[in-house]
Protein backbone atom coordinates (compact mmCIF):
# COMPACT_ATOMS: atom_id res chain seq x y z
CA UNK A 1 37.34 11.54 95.50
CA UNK A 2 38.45 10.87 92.00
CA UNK A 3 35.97 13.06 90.44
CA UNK A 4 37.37 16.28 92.52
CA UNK A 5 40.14 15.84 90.38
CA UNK A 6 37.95 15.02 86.67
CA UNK A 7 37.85 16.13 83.35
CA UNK A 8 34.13 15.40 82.03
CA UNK A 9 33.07 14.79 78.56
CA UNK A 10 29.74 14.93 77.80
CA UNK A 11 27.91 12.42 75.27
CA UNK A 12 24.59 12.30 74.08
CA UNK A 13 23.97 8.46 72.56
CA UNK A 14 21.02 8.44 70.70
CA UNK A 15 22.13 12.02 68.23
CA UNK A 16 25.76 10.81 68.60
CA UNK A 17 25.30 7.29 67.00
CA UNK A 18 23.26 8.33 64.43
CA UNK A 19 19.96 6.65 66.19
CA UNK A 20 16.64 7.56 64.31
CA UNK A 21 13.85 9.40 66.43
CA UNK A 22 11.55 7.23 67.20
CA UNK A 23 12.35 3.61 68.79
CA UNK A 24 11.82 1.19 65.73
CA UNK A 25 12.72 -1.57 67.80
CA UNK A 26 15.65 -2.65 65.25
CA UNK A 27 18.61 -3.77 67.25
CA UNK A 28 21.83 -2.20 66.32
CA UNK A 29 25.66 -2.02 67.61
CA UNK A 30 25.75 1.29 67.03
CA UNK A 31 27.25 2.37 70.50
CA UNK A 32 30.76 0.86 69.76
CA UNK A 33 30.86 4.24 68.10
CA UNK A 34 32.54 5.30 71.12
CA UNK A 35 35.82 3.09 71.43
CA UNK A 36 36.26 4.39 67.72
CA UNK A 37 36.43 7.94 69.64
CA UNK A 38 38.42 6.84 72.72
CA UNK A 39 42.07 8.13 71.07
CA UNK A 40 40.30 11.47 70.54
CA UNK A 41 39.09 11.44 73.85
CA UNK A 42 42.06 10.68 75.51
CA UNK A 43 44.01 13.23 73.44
CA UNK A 44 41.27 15.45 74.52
CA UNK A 45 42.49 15.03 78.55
CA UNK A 46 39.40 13.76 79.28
CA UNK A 47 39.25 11.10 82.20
CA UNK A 48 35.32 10.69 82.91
CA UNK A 49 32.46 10.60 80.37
CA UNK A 50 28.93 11.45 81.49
CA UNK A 51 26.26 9.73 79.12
CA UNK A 52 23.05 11.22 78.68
CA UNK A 53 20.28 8.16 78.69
CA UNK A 54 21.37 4.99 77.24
CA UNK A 55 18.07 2.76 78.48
CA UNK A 56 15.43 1.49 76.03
CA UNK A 57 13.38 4.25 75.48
CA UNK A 58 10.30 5.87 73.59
CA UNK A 59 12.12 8.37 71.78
CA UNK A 60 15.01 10.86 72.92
CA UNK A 61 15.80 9.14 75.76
CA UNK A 62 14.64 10.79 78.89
CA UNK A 63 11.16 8.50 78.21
CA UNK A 64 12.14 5.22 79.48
CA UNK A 65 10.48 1.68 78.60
CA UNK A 66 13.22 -0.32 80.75
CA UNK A 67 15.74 0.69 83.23
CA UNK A 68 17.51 -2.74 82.45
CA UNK A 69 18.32 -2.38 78.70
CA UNK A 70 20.32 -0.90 76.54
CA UNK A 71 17.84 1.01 73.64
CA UNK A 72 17.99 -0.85 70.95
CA UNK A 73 18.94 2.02 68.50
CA UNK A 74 22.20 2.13 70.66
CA UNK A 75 22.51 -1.87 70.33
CA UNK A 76 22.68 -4.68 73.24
CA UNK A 77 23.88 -4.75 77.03
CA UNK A 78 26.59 -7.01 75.45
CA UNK A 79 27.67 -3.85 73.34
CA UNK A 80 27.88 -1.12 75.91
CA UNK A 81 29.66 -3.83 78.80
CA UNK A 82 32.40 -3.83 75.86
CA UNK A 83 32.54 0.60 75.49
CA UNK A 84 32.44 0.31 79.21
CA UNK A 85 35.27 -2.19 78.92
CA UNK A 86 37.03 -0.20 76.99
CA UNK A 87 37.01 3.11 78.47
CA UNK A 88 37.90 1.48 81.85
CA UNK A 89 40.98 0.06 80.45
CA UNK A 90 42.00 3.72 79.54
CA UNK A 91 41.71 5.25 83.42
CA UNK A 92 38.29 6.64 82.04
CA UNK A 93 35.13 7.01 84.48
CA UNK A 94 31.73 6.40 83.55
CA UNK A 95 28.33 7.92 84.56
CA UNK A 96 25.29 7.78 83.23
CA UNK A 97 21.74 9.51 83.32
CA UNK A 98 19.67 8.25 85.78
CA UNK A 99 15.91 9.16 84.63
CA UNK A 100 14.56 8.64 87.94
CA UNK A 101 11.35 10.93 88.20
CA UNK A 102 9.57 9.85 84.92
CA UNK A 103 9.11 7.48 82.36
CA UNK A 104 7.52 6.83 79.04
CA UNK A 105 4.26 5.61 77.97
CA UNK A 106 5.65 2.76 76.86
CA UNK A 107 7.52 1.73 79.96
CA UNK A 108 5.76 -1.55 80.93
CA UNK A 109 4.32 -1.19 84.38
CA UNK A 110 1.99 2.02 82.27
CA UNK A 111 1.34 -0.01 79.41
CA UNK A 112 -0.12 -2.46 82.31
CA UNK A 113 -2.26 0.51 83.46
CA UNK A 114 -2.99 1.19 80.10
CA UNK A 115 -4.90 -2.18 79.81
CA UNK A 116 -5.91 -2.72 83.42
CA UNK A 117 -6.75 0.37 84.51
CA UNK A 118 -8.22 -0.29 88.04
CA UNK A 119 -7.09 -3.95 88.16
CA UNK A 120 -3.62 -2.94 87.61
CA UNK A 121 -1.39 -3.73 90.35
CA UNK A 122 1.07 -0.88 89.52
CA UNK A 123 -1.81 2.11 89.57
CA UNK A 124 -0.10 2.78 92.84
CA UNK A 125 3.79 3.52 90.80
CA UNK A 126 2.79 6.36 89.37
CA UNK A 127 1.99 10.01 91.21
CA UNK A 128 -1.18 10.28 90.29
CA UNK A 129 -3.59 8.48 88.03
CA UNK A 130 -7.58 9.73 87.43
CA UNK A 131 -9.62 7.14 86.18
CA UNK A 132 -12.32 9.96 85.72
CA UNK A 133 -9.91 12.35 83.72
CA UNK A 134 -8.36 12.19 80.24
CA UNK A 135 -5.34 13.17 79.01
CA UNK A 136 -4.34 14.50 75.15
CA UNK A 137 -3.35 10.54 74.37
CA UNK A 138 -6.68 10.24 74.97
CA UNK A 139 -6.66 7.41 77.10
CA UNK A 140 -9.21 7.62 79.10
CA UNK A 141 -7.81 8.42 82.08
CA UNK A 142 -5.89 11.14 83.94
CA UNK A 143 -2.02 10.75 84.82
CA UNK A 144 0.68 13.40 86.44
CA UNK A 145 2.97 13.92 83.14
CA UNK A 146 6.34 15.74 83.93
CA UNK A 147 5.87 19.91 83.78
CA UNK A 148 2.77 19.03 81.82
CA UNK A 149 4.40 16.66 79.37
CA UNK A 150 2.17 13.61 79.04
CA UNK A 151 4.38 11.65 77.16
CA UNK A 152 6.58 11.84 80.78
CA UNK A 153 5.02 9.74 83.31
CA UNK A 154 5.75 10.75 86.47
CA UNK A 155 6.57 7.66 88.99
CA UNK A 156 5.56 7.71 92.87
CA UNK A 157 8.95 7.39 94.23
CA UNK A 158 7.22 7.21 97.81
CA UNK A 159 6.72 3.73 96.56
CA UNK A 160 8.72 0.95 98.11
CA UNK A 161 8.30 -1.29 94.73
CA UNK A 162 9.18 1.68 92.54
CA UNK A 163 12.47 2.14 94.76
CA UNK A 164 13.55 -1.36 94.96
CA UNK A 165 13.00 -1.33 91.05
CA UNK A 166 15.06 1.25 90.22
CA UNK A 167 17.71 0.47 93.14
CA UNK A 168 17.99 -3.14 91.54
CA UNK A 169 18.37 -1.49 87.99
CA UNK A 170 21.22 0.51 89.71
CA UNK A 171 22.82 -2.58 91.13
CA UNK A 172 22.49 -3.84 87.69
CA UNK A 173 24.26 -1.68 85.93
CA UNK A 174 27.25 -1.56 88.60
CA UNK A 175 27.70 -5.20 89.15
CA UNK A 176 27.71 -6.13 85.02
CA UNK A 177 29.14 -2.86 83.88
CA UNK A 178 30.70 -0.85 86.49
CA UNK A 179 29.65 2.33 86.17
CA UNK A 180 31.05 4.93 88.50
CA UNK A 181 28.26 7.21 89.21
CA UNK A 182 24.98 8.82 88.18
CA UNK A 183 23.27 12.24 87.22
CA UNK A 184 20.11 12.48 87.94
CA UNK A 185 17.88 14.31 85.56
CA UNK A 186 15.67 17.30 86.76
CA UNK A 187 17.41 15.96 90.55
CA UNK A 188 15.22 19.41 91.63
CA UNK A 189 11.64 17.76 91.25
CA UNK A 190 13.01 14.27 92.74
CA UNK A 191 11.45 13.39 96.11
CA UNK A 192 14.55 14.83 98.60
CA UNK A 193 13.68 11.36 100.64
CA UNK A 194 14.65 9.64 97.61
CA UNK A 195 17.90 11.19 96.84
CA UNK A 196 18.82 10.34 100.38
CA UNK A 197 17.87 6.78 100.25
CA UNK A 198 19.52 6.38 96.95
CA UNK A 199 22.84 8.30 98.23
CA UNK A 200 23.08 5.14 101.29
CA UNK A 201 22.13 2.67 98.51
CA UNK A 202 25.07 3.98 96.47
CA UNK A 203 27.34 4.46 99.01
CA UNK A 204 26.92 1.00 100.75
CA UNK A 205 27.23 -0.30 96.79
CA UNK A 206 30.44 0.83 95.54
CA UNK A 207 32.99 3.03 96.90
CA UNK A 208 33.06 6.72 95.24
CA UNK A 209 30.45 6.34 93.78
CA UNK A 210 29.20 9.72 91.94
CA UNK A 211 25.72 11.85 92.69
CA UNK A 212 25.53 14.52 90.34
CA UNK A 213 22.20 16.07 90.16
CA UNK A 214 20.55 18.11 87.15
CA UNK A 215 19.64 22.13 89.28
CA UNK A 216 18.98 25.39 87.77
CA UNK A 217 17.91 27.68 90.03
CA UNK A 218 17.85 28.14 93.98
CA UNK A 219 20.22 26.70 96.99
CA UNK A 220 22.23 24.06 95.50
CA UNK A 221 23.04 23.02 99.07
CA UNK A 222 19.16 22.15 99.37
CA UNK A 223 20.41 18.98 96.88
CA UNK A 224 24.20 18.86 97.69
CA UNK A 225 25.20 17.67 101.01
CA UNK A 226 26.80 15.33 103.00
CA UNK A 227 23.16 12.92 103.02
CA UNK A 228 22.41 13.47 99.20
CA UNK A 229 24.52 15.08 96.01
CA UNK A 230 28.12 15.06 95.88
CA UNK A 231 27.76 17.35 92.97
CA UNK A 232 25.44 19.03 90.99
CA UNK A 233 25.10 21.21 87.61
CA UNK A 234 26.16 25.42 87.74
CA UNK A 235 23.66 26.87 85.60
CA UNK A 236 23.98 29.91 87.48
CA UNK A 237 27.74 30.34 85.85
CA UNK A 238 27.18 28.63 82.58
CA UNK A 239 24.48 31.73 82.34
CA UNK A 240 27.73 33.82 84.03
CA UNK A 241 30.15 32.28 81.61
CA UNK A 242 28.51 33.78 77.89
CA UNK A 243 27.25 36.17 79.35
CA UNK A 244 29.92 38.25 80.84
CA UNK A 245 31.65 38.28 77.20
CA UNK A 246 28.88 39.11 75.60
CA UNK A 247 28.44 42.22 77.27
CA UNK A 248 31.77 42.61 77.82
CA UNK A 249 31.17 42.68 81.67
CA UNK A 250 33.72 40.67 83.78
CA UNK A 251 32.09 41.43 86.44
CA UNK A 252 28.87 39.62 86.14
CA UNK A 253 30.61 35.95 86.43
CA UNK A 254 33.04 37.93 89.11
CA UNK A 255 30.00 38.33 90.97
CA UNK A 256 29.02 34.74 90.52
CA UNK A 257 32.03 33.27 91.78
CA UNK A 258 32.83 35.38 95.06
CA UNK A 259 29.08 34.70 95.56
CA UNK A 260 29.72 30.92 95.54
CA UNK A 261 33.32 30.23 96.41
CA UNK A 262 34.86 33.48 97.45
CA UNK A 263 36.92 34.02 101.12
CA UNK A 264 33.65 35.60 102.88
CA UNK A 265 31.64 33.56 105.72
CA UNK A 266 28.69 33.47 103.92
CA UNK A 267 29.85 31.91 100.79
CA UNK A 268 27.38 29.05 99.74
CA UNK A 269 29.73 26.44 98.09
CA UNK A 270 33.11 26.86 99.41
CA UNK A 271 34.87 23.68 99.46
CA UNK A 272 32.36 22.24 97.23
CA UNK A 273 32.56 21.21 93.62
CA UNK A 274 29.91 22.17 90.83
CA UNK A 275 29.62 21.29 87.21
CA UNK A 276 31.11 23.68 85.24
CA UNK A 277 29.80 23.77 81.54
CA UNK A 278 29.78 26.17 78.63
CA UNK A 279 27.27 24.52 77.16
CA UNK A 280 25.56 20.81 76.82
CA UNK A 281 22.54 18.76 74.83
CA UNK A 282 19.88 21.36 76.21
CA UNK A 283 21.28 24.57 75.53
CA UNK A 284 22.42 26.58 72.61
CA UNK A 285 26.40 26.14 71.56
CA UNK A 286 28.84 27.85 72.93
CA UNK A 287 30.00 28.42 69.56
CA UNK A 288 27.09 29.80 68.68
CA UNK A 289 25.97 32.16 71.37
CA UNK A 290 29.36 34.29 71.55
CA UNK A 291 29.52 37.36 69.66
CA UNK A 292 33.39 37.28 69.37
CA UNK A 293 34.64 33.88 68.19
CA UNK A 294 37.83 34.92 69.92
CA UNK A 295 36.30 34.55 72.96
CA UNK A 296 35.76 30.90 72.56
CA UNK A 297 39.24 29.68 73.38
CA UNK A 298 39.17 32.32 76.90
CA UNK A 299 35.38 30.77 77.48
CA UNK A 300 36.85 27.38 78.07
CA UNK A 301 39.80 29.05 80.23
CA UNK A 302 37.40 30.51 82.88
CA UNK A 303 35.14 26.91 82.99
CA UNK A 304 38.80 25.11 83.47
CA UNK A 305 40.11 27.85 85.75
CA UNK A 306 37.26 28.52 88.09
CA UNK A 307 36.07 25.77 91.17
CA UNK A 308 34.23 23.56 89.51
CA UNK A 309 34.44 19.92 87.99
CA UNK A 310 34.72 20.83 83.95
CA UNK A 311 32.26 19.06 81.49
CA UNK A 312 33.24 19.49 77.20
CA UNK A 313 29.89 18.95 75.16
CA UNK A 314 30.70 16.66 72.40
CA UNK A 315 31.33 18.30 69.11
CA UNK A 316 31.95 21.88 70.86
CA UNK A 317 35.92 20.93 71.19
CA UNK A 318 36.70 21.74 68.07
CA UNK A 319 33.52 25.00 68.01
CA UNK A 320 30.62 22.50 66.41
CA UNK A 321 27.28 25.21 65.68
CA UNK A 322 24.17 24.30 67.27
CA UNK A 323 20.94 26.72 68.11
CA UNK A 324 18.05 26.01 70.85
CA UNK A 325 15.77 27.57 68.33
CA UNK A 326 16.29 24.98 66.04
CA UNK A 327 14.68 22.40 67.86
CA UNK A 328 16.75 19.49 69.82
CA UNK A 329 18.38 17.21 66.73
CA UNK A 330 20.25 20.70 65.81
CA UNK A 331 21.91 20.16 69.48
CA UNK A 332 22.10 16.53 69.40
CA UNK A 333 23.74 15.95 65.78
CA UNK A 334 26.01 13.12 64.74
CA UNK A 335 29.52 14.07 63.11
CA UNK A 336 30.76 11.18 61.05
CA UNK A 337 34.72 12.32 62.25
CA UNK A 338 35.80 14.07 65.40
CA UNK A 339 37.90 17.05 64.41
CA UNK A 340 40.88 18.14 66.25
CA UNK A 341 42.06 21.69 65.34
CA UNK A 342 43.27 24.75 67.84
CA UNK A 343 40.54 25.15 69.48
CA UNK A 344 40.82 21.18 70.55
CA UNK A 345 44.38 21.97 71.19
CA UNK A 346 44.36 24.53 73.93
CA UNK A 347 41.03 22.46 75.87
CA UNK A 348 43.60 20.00 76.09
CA UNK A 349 46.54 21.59 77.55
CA UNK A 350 43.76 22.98 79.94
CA UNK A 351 42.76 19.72 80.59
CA UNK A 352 46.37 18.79 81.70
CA UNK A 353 46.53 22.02 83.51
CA UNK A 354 44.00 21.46 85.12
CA UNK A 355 44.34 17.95 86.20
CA UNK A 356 48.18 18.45 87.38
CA UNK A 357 47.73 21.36 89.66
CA UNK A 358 45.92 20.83 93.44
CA UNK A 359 44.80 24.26 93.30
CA UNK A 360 43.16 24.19 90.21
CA UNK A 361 41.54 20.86 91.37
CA UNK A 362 41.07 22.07 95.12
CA UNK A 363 41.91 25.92 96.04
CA UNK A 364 40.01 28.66 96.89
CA UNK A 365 38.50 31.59 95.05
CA UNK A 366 40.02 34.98 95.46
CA UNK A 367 39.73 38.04 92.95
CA UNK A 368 42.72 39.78 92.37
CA UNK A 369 42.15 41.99 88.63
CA UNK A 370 38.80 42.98 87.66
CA UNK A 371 37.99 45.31 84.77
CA UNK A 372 34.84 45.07 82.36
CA UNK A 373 37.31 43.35 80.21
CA UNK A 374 39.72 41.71 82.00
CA UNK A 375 39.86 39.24 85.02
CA UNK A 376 42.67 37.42 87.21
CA UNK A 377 41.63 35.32 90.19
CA UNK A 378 43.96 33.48 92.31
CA UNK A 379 43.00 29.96 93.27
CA UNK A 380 45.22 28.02 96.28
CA UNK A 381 45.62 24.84 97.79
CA UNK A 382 48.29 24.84 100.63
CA UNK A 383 51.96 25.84 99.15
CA UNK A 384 50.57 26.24 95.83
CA UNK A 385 48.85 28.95 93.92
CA UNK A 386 47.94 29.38 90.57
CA UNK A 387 46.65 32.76 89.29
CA UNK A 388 43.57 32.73 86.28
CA UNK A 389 44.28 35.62 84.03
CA UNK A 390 41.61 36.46 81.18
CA UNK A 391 42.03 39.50 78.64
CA UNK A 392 39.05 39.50 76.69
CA UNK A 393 40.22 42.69 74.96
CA UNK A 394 40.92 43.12 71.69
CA UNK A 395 43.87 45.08 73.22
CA UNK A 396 47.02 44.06 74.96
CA UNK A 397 46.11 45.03 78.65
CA UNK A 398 48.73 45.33 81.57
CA UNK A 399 47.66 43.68 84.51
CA UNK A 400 49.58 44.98 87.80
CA UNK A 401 49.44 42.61 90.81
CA UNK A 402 51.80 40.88 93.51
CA UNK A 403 53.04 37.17 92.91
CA UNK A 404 55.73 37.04 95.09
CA UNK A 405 58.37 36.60 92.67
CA UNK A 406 60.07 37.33 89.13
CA UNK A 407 59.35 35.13 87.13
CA UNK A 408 56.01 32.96 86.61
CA UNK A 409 55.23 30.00 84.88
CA UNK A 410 52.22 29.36 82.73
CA UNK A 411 50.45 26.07 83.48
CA UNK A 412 48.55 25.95 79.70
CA UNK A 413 52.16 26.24 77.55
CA UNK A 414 54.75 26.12 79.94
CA UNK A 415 56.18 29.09 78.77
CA UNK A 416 57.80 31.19 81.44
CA UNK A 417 57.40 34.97 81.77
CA UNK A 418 59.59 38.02 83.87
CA UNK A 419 57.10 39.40 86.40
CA UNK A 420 57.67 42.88 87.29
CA UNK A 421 54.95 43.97 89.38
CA UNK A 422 52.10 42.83 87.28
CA UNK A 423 52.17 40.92 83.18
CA UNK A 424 51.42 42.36 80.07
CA UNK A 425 48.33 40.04 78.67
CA UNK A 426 48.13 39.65 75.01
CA UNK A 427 44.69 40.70 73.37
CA UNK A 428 42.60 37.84 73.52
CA UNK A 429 44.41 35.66 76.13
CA UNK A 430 44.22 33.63 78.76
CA UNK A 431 46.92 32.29 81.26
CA UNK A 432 47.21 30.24 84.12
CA UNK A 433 50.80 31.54 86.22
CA UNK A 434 52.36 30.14 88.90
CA UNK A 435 55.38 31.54 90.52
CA UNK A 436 58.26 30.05 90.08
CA UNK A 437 60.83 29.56 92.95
């Protein structure tokens, strides 16, 4: 499938255009934003971009008025065909948030509710509505708002009407814009009967086309499977990722990884392929939650190195700042330039790496080197094997293993190295070898 073998870059529309808050309901063209990026994209290696919610909406988004519209603070469906258009034309994928389990207060069907009340015919859409109850909009009248969020209305996706309106917004979207696949936000609360419906729908609509499904905690197999998600996101490793540098403990993300993917029978995701991010539009930067900015560059090697499908946050490619604590626009922020310096050098060269080697893209997980502050992990598909080798020391560190030959290759410069039983790592480095014949 063409996404085992994808590069992700992550977009969030309404902070990256610009878009105010609040939906002022003033048509714009500010999307086209993106074909101005394209070159940078492309330079970056990526070949699939993930956009977080693009549909007329309340405010950030994830509050939906209409699955069939572009928000207006974005611009029109005419405007997003032509960045879909675009992106096509340069071999790139595109996927885009499917908001599946809630809505806004404004989405029409509630607003119809909001009026009706009893006499509505779409009472029965939403999960549960209390004509005797209140909420704090004061509306007289009770509804199910998402983790206690009442400006999130949760929808009854037991309900045929509900289904076939969001299956016919799906259609939509592939038939005028072909899209190539969806990520379902918060895919944990989603009704599992629903994800499987909606993985037949998909299949039976386009071929390949991509289930990726927002998890943070538990089985991911409960979600990903052969009836439901092809993929879905690794917060267990993006937690792994920072935090092994930060406390200078390789063996915390080691753990991770031979948990998930290592050679043992009771591996939970061998063969399958996660998320991998360092950070995205919920979280605190990358660039901001490492102690040691010289870890950034061997942060991105482990997320490009390890199984996984690799997603860049906008902005973080060249280290863009962002804090949690600072409330979502300080995540979400819209740079007037890209910037391309080192930093969105070497992600690219991973990129390539990456996306030119079968075992990078397919092999298994074996450790090979572990040390508090040092790592190597083979990874092999067939004939091939490529070995991930991380010295997050500030000193040059000797790491002694078997490759089966004399000299190695690595993948990120192309620089070739003698191997005599094992390869003196640089302080701060990170290097993907192959043997060479």
């Amino acid at each position: 499938m063409w996404w085992d073998e994808a590069v992700f870059y992550q977009i969030y529309p309404l902070g990256f255009c610009g878009a105010p808050f609040e939906n002022d309901g003033i048509e714009t063209n500010r999307i086209l934003k993106v074909v101005d990026w394209i070159p940078h994209i492309k330079k970056l290696g990526v070949n699939a971009i993930y956009f977080s919610p693009i549909f007329e909406s309340d405010t950030h988004g994830y509050n939906t008025r209409d699955y069939f519209k572009v928000d207006k603070r974005l611009g029109s469906n005419k405007d997003f065909k032509e960045v879909c258009e675009a992106l096509h034309k340069e071999g790139i994928k595109v996927v885009l948030d499917g908001v599946f389990n809630h809505v806004g207060r404004g989405f029409w069907a509630f607003k119809d509710v909001l009026e009706k009340r009893e006499a509505s015919p779409y009472v029965s859409w939403f999960s549960r509505i209390a004509f005797d109850g209140n909420s704090n909009y004061n509306d007289g009248l009770w509804y199910e708002g998402w983790e206690g969020n009442y400006d999130l209305v949760k929808l009854n996706l037991r309900n045929e009407d509900v289904i076939n309106h969001i299956f016919s917004a799906i259609r939509y979207w592939v038939e005028e814009f072909d899209i190539d696949g969806l990520r379902l936000d918060v895919a944990y609360c989603l009704d599992p009967d629903f994800i499987k419906r909606l993985r037949r729908f998909c299949d039976d609509l386009k071929p390949e086309f991509f289930l990726l499904g927002e998890t943070l905690f538990g089985d991911y197999n409960r979600l990903m499977n052969d009836e439901m998600l092809h993929s879905v996101t690794n917060y267990e490793c993006y937690k792994g990722l920072h935090s092994s540098f930060n406390s200078m403990n390789m063996f915390e993300i080691n753990h991770s990884l031979l948990r998930q993917f290592g050679p043992e029978q009771w591996t939970l995701y061998k063969g399958k392929r996660l998320l991998s991010f360092v950070d995205n539009h919920d979280v605190t930067r990358v660039s901001s939650i490492l102690n040691n900015g010289n870890h950034l560059p061997l942060i991105y090697a482990l997320a490009f190195g390890m199984p996984g499908i690799p997603c860049v946050y906008y902005g973080s490619e060249w280290g863009a700042e962002g804090r949690k604590e600072d409330g979502d626009p300080a995540l979400r922020p819209c740079f007037e330039n890209y910037e391309e310096n080192e930093l969105f050098t070497f992600i690219s060269k991973l990129s390539e790496a990456k996306k030119g080697s079968k075992a990078l893209n397919y092999g298994d997980f074996k450790s090979v080197v572990l040390t508090n502050r040092q790592c190597v992990f083979s990874r092999q598909w067939e004939e091939e094997k490529v070995y991930v080798c991380i010295n997050a020391d500030e000193n040059d560190f000797f790491a002694g293993f078997d490759v089966g030959s004399n000299r190695v290759k690595d993948l990120i410069t192309g620089e070739e190295y003698d191997f005599n039983g094992g390869i003196s790592l640089s302080a701060y480095s990170a290097l993907f070898l192959i043997p060479c014949k």
